[in-house]
Protein backbone atom coordinates (compact mmCIF):
# COMPACT_ATOMS: atom_id res chain seq x y z
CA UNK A 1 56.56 -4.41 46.56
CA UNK A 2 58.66 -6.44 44.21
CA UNK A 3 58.65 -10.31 44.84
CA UNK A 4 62.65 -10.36 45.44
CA UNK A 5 64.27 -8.88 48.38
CA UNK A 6 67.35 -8.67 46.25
CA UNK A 7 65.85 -6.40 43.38
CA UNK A 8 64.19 -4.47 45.75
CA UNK A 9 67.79 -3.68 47.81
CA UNK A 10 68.88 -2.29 43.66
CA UNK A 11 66.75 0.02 43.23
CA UNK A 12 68.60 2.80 44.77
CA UNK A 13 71.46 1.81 42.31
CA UNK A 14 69.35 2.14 39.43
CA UNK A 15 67.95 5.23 40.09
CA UNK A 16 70.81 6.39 40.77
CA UNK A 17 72.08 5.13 37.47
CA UNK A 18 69.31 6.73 35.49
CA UNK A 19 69.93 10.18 36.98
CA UNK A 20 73.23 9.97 35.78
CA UNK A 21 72.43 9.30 32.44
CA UNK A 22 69.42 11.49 31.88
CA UNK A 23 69.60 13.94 34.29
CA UNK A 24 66.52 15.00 36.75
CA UNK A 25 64.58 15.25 33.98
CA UNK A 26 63.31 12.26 33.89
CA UNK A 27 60.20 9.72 34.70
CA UNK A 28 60.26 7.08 37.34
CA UNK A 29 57.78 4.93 38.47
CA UNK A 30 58.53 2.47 40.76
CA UNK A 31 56.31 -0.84 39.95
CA UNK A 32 56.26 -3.99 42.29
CA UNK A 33 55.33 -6.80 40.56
CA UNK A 34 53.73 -10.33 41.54
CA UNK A 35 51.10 -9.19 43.44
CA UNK A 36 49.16 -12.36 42.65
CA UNK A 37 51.89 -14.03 44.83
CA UNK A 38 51.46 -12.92 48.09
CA UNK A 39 53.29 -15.82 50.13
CA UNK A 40 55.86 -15.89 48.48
CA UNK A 41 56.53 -11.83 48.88
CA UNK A 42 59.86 -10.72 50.41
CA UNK A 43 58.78 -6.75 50.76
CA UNK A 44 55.95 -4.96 51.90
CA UNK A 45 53.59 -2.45 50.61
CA UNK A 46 54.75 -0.47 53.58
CA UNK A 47 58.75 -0.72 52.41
CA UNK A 48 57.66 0.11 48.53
CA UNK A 49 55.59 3.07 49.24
CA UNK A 50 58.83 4.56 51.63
CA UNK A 51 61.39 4.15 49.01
CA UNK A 52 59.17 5.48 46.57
CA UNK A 53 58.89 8.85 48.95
CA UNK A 54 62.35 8.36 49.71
CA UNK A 55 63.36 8.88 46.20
CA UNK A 56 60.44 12.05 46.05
CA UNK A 57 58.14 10.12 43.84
CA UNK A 58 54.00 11.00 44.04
CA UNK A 59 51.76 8.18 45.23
CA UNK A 60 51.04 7.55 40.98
CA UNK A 61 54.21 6.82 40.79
CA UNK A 62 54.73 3.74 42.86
CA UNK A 63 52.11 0.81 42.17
CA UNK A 64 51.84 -2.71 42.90
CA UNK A 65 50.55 -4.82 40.41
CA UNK A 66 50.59 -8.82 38.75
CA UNK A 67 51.56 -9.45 35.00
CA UNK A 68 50.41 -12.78 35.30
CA UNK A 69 46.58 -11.74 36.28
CA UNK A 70 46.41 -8.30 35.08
CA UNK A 71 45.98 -6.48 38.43
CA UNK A 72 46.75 -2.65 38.21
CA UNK A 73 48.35 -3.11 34.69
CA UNK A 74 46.17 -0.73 33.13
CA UNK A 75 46.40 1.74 35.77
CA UNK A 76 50.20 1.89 35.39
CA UNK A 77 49.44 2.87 31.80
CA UNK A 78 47.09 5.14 33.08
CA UNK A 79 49.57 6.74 35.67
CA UNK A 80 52.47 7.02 32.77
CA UNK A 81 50.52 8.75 30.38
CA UNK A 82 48.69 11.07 32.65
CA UNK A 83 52.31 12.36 33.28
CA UNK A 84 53.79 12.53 30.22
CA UNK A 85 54.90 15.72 29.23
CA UNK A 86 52.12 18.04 27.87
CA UNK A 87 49.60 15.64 28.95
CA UNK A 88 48.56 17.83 32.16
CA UNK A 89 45.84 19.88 32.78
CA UNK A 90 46.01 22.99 34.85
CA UNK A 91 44.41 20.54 37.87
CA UNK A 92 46.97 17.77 37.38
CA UNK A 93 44.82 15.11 35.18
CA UNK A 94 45.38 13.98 32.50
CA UNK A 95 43.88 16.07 29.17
């Protein structure tokens, strides 16, 4: 997941926060970043992937990826516009 343990332990708060603010009606995608940085990582694929179920997001909403080499960064687009509102086909992909 995300590099620091300590942003990591606020996401709950922020989504939270969001839901407050916007309602249920909103997108969330949950991103961990620094994948490039693997020793250095304080949370697991493993914990990322449960919050992101804990908070009832789909597996295309919760991606790992690295800003500094590029990894995934495209396919984060990808996943955010494929779910954009109107931007659904009958089979769930992206029109």
């Amino acid at each position: 997941m995300c590099l620091e343990r300590q942003s990591f332990e606020n996401v709950n708060k922020w989504i939270s926060e969001a839901k407050n603010h916007r309602g249920d009606d909103i997108m969330i995608v949950l991103v961990g970043n620094k994948l490039d940085d693997e020793e250095n990582r304080q949370v697991s694929t493993e914990e990322g992937s449960n919050m992101a179920k804990h908070h009832g997001l789909e597996d295309i909403q919760f991606i790992e990826t690295s800003a500094k080499t590029g990894i995934n960064v495209k396919q984060l687009f990808k996943n955010l516009a494929s779910n954009l509102p109107g931007m659904q086909s009958s089979n769930g992909s992206a029109s």
